[in-house]
PDB file of N, CA and C in Angstrom:
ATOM      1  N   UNK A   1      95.994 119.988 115.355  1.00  0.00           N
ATOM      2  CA  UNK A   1      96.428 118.707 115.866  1.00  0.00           C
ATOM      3  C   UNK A   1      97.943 118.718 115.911  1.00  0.00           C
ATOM      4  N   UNK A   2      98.803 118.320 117.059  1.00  0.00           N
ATOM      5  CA  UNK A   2      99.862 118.348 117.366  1.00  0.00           C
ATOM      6  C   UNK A   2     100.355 117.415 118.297  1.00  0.00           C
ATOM      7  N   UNK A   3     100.592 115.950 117.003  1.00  0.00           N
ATOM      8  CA  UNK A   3     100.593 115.032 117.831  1.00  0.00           C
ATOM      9  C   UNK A   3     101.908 114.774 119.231  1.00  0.00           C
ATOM     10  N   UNK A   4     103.051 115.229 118.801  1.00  0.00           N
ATOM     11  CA  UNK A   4     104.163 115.293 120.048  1.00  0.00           C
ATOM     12  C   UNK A   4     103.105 116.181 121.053  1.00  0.00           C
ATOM     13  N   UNK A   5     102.163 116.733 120.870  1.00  0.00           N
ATOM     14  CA  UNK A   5     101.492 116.743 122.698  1.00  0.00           C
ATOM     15  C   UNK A   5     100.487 116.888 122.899  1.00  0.00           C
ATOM     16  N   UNK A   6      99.473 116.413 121.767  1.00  0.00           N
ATOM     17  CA  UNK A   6      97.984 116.027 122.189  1.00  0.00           C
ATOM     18  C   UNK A   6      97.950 114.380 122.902  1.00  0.00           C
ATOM     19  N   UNK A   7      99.295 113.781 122.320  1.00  0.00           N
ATOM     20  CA  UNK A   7      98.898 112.451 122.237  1.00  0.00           C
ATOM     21  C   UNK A   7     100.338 112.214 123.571  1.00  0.00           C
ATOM     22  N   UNK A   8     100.310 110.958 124.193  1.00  0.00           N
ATOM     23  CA  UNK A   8     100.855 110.774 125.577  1.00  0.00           C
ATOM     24  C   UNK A   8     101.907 109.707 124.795  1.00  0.00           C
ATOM     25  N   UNK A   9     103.027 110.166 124.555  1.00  0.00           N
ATOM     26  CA  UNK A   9     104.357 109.114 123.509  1.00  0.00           C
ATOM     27  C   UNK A   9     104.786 108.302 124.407  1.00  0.00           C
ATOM     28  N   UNK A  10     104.436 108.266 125.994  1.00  0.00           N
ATOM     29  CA  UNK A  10     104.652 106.780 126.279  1.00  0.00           C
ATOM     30  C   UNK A  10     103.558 105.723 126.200  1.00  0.00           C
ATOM     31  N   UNK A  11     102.450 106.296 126.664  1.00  0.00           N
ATOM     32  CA  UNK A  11     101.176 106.041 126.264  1.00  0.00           C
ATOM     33  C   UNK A  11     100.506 105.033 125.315  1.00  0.00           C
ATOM     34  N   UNK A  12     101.008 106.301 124.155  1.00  0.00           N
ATOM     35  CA  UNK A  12     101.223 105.206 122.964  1.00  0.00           C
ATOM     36  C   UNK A  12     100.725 103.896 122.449  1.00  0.00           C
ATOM     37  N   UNK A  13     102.147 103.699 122.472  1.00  0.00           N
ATOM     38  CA  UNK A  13     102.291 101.991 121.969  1.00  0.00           C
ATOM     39  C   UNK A  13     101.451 100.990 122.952  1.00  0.00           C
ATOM     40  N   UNK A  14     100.537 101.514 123.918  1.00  0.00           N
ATOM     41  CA  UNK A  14      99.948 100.290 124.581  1.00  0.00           C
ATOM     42  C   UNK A  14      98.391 100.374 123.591  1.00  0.00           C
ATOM     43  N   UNK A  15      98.228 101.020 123.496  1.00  0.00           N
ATOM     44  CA  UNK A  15      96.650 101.596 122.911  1.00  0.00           C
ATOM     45  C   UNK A  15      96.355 100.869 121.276  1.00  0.00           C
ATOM     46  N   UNK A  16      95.169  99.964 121.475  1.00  0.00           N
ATOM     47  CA  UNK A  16      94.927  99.245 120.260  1.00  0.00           C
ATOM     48  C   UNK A  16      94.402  99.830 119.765  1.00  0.00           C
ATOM     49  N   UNK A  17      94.729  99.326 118.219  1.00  0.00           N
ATOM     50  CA  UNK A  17      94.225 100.413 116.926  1.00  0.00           C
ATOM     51  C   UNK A  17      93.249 100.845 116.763  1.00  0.00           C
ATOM     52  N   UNK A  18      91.895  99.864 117.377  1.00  0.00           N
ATOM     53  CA  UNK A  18      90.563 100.887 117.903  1.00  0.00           C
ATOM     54  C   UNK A  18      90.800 102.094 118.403  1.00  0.00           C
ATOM     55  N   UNK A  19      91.083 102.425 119.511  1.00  0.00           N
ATOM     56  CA  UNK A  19      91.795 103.520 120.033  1.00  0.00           C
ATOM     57  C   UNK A  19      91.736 104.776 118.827  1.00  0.00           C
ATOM     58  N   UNK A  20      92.659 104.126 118.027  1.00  0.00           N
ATOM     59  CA  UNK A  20      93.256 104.583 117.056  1.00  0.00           C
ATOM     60  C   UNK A  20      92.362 104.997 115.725  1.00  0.00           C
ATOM     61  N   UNK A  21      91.348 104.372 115.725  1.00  0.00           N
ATOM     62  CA  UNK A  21      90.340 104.296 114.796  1.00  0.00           C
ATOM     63  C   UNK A  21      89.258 104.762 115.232  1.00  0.00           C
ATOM     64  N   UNK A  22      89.124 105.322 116.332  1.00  0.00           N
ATOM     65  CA  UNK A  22      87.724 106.339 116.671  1.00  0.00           C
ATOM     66  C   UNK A  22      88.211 107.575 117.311  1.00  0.00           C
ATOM     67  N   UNK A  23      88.785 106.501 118.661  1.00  0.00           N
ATOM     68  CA  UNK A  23      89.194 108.256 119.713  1.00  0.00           C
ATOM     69  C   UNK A  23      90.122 108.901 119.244  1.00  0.00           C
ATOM     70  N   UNK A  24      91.764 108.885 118.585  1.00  0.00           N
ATOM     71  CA  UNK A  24      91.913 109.648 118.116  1.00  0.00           C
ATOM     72  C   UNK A  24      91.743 110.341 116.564  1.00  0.00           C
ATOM     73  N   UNK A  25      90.383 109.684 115.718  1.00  0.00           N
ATOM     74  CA  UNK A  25      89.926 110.180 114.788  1.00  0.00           C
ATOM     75  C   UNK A  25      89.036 111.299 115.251  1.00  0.00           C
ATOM     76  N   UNK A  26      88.075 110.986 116.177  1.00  0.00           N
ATOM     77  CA  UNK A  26      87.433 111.917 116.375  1.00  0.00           C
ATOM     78  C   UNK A  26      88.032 113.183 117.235  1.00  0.00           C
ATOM     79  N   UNK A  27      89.260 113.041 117.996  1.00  0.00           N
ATOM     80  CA  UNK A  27      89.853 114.069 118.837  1.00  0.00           C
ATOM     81  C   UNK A  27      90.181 115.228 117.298  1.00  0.00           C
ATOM     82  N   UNK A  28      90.877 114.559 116.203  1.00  0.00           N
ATOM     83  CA  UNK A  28      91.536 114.877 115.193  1.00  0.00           C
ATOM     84  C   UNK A  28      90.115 115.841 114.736  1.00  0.00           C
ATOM     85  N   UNK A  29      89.236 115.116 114.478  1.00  0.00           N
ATOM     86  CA  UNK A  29      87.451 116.076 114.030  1.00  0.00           C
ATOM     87  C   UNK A  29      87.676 116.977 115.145  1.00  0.00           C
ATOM     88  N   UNK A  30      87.777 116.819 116.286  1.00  0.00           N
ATOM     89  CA  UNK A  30      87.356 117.739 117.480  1.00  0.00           C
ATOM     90  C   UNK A  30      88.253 119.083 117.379  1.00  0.00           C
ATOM     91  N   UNK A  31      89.490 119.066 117.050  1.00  0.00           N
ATOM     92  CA  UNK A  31      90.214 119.940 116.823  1.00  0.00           C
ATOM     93  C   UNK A  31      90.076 120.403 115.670  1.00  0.00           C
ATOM     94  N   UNK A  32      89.771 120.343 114.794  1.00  0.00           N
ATOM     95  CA  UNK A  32      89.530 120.473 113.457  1.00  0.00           C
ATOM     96  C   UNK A  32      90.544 121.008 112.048  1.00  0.00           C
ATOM     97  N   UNK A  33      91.838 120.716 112.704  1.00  0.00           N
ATOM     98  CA  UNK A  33      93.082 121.046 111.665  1.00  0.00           C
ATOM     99  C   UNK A  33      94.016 120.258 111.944  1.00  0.00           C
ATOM    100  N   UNK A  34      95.048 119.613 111.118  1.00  0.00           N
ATOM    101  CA  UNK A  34      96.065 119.372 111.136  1.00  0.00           C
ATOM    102  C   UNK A  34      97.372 119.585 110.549  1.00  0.00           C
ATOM    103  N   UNK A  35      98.477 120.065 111.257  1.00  0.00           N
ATOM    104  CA  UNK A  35      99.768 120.760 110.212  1.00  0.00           C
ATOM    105  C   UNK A  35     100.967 119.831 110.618  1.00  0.00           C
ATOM    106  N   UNK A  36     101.728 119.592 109.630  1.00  0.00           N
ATOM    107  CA  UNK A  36     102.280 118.799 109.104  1.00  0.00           C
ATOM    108  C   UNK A  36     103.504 119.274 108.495  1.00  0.00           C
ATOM    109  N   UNK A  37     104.836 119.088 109.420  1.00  0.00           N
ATOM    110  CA  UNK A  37     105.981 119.896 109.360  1.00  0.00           C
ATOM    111  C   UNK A  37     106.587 118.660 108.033  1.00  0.00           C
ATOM    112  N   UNK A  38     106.679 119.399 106.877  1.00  0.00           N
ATOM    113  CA  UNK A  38     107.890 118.872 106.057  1.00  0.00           C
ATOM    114  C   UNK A  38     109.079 119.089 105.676  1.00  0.00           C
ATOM    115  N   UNK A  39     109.618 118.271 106.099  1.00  0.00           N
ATOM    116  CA  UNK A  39     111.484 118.691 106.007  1.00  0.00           C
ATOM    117  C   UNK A  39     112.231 117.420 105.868  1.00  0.00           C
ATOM    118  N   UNK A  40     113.180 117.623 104.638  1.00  0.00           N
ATOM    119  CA  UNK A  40     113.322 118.259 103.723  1.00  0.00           C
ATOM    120  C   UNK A  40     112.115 118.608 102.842  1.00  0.00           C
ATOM    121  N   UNK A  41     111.410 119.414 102.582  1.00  0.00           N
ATOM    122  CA  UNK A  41     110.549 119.389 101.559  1.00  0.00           C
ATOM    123  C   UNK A  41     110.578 118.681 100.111  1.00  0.00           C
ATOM    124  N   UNK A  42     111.721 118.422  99.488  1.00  0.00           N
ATOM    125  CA  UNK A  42     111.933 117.332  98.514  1.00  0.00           C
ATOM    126  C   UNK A  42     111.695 116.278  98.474  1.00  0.00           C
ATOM    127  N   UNK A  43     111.956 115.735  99.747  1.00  0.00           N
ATOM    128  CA  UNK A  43     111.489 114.362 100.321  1.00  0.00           C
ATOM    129  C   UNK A  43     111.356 114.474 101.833  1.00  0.00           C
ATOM    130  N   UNK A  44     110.077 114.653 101.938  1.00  0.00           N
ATOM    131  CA  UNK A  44     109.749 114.991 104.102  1.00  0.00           C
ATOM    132  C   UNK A  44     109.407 113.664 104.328  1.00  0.00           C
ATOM    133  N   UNK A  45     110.388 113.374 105.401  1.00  0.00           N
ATOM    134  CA  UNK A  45     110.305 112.222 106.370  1.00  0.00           C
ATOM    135  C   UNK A  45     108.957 112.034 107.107  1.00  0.00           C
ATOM    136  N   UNK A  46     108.323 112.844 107.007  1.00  0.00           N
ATOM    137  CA  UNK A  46     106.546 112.446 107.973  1.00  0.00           C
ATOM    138  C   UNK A  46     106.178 111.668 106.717  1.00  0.00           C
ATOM    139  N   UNK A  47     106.342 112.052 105.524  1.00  0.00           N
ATOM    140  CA  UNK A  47     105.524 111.452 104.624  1.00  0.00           C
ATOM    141  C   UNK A  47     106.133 109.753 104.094  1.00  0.00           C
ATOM    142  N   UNK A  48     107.216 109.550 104.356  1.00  0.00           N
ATOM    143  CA  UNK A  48     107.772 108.213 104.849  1.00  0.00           C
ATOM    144  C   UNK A  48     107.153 107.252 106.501  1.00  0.00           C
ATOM    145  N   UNK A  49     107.087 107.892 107.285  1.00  0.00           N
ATOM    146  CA  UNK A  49     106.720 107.574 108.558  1.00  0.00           C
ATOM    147  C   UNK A  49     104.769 106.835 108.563  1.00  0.00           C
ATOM    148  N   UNK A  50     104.476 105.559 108.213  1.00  0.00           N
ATOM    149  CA  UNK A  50     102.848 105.231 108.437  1.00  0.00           C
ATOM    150  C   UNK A  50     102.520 105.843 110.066  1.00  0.00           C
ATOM    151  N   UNK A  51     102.559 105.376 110.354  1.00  0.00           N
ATOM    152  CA  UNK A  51     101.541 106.668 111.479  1.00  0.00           C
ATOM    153  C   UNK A  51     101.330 108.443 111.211  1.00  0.00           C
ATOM    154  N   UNK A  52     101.952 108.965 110.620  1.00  0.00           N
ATOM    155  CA  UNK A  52     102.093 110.223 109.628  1.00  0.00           C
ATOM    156  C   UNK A  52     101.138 110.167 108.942  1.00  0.00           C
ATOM    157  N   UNK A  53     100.965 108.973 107.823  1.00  0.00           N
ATOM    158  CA  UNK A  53     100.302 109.187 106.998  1.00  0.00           C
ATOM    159  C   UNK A  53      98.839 108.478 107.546  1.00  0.00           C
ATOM    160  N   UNK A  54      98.928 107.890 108.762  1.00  0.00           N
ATOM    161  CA  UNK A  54      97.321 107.360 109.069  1.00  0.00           C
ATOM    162  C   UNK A  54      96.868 108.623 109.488  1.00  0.00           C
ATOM    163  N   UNK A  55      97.789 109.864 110.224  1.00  0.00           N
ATOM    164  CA  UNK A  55      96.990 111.052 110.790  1.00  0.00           C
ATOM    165  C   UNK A  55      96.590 112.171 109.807  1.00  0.00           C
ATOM    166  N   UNK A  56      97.369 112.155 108.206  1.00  0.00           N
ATOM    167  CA  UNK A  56      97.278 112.428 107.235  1.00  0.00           C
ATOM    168  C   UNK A  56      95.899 111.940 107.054  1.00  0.00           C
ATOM    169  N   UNK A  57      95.597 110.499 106.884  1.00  0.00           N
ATOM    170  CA  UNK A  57      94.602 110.381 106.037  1.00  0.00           C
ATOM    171  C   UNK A  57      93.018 110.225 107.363  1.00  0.00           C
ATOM    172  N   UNK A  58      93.048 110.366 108.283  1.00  0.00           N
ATOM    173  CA  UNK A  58      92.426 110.693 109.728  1.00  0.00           C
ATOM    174  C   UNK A  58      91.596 112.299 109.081  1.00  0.00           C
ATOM    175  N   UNK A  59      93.118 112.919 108.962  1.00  0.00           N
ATOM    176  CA  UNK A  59      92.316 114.096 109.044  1.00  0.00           C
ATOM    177  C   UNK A  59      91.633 114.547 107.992  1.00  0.00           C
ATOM    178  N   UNK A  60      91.795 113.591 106.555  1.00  0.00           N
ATOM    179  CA  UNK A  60      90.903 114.183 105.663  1.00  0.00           C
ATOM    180  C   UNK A  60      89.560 112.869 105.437  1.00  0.00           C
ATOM    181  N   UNK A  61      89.307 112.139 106.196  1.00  0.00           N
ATOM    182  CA  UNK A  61      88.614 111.499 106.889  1.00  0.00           C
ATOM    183  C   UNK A  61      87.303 111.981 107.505  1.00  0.00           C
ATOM    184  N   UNK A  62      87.822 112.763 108.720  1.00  0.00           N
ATOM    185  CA  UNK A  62      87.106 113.916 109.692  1.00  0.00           C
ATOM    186  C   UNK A  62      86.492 115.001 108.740  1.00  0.00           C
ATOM    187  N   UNK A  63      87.214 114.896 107.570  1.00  0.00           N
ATOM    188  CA  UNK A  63      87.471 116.861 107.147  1.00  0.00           C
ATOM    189  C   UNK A  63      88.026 117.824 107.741  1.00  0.00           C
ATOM    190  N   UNK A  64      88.903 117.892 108.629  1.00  0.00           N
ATOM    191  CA  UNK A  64      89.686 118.499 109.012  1.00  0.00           C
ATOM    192  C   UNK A  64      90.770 119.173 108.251  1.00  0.00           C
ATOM    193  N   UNK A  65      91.039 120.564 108.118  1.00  0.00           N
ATOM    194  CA  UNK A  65      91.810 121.089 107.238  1.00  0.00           C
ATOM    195  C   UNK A  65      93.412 120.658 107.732  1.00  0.00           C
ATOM    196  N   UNK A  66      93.739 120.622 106.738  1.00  0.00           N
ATOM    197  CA  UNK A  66      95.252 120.035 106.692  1.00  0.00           C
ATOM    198  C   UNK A  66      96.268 121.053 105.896  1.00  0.00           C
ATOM    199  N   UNK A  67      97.413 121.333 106.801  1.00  0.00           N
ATOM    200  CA  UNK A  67      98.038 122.602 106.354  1.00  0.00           C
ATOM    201  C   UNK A  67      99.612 122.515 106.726  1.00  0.00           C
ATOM    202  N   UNK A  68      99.880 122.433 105.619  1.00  0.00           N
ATOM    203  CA  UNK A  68     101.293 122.480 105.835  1.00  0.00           C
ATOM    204  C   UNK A  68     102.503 123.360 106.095  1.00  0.00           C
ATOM    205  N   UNK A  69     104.058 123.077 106.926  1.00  0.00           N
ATOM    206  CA  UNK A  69     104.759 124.037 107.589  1.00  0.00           C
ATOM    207  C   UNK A  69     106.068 123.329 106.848  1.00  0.00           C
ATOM    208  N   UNK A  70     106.648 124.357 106.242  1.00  0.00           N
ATOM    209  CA  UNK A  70     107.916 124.330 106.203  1.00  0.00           C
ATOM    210  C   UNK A  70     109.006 125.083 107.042  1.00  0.00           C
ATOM    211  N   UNK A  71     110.233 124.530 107.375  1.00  0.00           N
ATOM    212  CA  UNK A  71     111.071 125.185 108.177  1.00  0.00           C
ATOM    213  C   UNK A  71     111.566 126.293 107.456  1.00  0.00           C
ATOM    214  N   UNK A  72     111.678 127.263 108.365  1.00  0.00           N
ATOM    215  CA  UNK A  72     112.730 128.658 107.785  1.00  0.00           C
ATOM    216  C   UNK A  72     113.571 128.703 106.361  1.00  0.00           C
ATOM    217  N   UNK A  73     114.620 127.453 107.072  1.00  0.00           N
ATOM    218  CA  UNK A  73     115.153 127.482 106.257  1.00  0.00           C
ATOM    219  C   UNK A  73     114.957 126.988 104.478  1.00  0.00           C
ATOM    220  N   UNK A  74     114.147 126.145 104.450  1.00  0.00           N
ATOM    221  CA  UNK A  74     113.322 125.521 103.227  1.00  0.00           C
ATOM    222  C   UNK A  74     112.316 125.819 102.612  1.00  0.00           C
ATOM    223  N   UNK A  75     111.752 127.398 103.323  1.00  0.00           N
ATOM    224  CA  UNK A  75     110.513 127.707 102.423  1.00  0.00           C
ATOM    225  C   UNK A  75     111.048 129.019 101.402  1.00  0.00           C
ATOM    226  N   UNK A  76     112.545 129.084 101.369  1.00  0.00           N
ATOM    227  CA  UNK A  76     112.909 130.008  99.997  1.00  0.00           C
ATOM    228  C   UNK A  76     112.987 129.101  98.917  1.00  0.00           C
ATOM    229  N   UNK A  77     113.878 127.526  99.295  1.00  0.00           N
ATOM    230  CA  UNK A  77     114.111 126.938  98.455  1.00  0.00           C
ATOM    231  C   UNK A  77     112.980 126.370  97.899  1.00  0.00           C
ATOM    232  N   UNK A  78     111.413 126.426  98.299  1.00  0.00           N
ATOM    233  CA  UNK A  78     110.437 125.641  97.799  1.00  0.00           C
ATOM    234  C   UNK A  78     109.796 126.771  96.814  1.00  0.00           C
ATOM    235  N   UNK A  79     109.753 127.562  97.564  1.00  0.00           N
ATOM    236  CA  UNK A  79     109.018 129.129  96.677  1.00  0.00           C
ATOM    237  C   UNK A  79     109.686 129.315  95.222  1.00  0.00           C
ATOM    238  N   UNK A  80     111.075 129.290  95.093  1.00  0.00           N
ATOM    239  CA  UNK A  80     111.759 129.427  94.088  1.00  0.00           C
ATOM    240  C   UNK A  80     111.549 128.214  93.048  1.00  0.00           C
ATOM    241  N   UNK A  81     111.267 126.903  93.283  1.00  0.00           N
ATOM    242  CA  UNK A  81     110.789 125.978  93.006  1.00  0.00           C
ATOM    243  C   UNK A  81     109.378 125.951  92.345  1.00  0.00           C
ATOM    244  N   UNK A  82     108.721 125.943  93.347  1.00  0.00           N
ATOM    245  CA  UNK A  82     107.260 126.472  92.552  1.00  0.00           C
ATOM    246  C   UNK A  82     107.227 127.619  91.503  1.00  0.00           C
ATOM    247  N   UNK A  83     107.769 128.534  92.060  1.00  0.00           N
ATOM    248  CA  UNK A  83     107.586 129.609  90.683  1.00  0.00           C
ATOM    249  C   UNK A  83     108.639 128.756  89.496  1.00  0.00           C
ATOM    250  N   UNK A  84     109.527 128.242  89.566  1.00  0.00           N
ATOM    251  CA  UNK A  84     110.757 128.234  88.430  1.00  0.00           C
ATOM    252  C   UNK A  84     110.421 126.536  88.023  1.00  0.00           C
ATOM    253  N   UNK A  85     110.552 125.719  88.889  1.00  0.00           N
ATOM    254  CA  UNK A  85     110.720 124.132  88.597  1.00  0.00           C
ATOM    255  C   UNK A  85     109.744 123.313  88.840  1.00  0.00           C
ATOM    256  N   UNK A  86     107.990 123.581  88.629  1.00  0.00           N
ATOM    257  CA  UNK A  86     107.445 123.102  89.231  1.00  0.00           C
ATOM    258  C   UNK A  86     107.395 121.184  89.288  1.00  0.00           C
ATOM    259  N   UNK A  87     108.127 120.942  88.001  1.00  0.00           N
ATOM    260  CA  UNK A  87     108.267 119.744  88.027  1.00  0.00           C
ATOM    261  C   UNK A  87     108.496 118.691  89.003  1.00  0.00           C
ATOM    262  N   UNK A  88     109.511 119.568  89.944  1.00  0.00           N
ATOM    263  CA  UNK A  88     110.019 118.882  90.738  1.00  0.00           C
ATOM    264  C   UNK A  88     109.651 118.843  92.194  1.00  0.00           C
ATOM    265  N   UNK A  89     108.537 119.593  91.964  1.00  0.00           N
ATOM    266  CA  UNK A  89     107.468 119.095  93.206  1.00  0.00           C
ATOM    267  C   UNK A  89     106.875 118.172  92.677  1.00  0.00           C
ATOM    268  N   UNK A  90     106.433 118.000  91.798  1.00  0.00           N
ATOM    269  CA  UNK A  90     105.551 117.265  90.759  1.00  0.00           C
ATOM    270  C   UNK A  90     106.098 115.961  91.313  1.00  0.00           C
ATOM    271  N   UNK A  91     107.317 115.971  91.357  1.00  0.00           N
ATOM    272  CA  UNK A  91     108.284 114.432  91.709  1.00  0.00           C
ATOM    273  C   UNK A  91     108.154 114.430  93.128  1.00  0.00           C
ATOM    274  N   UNK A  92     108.411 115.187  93.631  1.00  0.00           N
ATOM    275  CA  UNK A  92     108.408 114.963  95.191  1.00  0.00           C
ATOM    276  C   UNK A  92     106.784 114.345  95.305  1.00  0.00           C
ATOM    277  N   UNK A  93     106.273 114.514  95.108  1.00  0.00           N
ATOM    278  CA  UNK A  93     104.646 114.271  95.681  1.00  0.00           C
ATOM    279  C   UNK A  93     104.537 112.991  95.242  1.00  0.00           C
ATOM    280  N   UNK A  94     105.332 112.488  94.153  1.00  0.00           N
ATOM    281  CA  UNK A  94     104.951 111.324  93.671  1.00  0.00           C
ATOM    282  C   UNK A  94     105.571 109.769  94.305  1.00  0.00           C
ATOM    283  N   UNK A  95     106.925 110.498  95.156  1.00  0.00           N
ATOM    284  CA  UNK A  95     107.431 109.498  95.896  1.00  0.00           C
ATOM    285  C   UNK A  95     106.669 108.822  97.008  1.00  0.00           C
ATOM    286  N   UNK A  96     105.572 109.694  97.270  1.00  0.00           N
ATOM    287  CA  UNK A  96     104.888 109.235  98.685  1.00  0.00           C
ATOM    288  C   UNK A  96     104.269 107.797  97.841  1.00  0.00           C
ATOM    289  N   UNK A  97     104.069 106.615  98.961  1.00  0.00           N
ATOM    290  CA  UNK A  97     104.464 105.070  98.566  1.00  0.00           C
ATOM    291  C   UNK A  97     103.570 104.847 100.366  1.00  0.00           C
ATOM    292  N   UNK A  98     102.579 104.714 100.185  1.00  0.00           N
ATOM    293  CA  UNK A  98     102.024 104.087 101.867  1.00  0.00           C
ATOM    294  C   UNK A  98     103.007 102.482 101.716  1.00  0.00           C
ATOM    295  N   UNK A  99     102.627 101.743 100.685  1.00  0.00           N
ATOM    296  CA  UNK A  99     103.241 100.787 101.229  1.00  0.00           C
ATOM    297  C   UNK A  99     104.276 100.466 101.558  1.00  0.00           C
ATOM    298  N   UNK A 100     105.335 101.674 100.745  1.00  0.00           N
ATOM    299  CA  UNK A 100     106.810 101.719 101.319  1.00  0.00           C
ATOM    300  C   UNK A 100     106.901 102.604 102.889  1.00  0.00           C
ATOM    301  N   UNK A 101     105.820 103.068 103.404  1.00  0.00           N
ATOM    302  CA  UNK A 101     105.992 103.606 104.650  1.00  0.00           C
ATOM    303  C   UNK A 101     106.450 102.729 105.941  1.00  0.00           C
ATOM    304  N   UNK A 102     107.401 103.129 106.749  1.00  0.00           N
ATOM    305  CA  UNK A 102     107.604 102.730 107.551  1.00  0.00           C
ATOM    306  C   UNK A 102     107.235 102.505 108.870  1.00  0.00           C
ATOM    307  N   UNK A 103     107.209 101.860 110.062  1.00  0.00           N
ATOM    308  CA  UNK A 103     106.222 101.982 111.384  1.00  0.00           C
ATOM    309  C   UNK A 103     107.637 101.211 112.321  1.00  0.00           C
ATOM    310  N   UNK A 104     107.796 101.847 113.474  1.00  0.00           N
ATOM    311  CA  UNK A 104     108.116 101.401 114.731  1.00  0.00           C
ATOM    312  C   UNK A 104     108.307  99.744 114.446  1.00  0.00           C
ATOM    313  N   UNK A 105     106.596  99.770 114.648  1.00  0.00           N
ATOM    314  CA  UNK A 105     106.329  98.316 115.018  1.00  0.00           C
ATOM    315  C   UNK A 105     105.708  97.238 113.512  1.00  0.00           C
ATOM    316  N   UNK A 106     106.239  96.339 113.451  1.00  0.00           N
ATOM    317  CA  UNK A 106     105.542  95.979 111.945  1.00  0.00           C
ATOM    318  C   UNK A 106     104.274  95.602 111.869  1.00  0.00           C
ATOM    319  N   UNK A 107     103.729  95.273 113.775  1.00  0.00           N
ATOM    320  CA  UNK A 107     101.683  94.892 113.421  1.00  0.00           C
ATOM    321  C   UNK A 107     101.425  96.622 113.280  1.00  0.00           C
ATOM    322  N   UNK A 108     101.929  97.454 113.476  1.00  0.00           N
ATOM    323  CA  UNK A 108     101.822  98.809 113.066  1.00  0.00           C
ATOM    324  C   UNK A 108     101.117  99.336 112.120  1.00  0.00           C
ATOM    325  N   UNK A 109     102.371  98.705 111.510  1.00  0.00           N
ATOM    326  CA  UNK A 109     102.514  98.957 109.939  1.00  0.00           C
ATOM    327  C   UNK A 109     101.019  97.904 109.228  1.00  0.00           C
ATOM    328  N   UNK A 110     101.266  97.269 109.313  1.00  0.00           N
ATOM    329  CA  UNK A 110      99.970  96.196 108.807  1.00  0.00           C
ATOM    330  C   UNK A 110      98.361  96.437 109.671  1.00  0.00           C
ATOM    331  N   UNK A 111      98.512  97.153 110.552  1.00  0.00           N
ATOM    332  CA  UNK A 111      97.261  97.612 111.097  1.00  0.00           C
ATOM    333  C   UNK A 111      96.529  98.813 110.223  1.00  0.00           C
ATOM    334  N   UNK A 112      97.905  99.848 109.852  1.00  0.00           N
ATOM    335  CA  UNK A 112      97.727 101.121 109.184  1.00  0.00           C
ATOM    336  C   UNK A 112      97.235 100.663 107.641  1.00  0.00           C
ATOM    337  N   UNK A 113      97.942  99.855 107.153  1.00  0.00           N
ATOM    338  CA  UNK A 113      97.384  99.193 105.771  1.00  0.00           C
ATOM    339  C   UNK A 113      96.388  98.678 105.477  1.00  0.00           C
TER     340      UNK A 113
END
């Protein structure tokens, strides 16, 4: 699943959350994976972003495997981390907050909730 171009970003914002709650749940089943670029990995902005986390929680929904990508540059600094500091993933994971997530639009946001 790769939403910048499975999904039509002008498109979009006209499409009610039904939409949103079958067809692209089940497109999400139909494909059957989703990856999920985090960056910074300390704190990744998808995981701030509610529509992120509705396709987050979509795809383990479906059962769709969910797999994550770090950029080049951030997967030495995470590796070294895990082996040496795991704590501080420990923290990163813990910041994720749906209700502090953010949305475009605020019936968005309260649709996703």
């Amino acid at each position: 699943w790769v939403d910048l171009f499975v999904n039509n970003q002008h498109q979009a914002p006209s499409l009610d959350f039904d939409w949103w709650s079958t067809t692209f749940k089940e497109s999400i089943r139909g494909i059957g994976r989703t990856f999920m670029v985090l960056s910074p990995w300390k704190d990744p902005i998808p995981l701030t972003r509610a529509w992120c986390l509705w396709e987050l929680y979509c795809t383990v929904q479906v059962g769709a495997a969910f797999e994550v990508l770090l950029p080049s540059a951030e997967q030495q600094s995470f590796v070294t981390t895990l082996t040496s500091e795991f704590d501080e993933i420990a923290l990163a994971l813990s910041k994720i907050d749906v209700e502090r997530a953010d949305a475009w639009k605020h019936e968005d946001k309260v649709a996703i909730l």
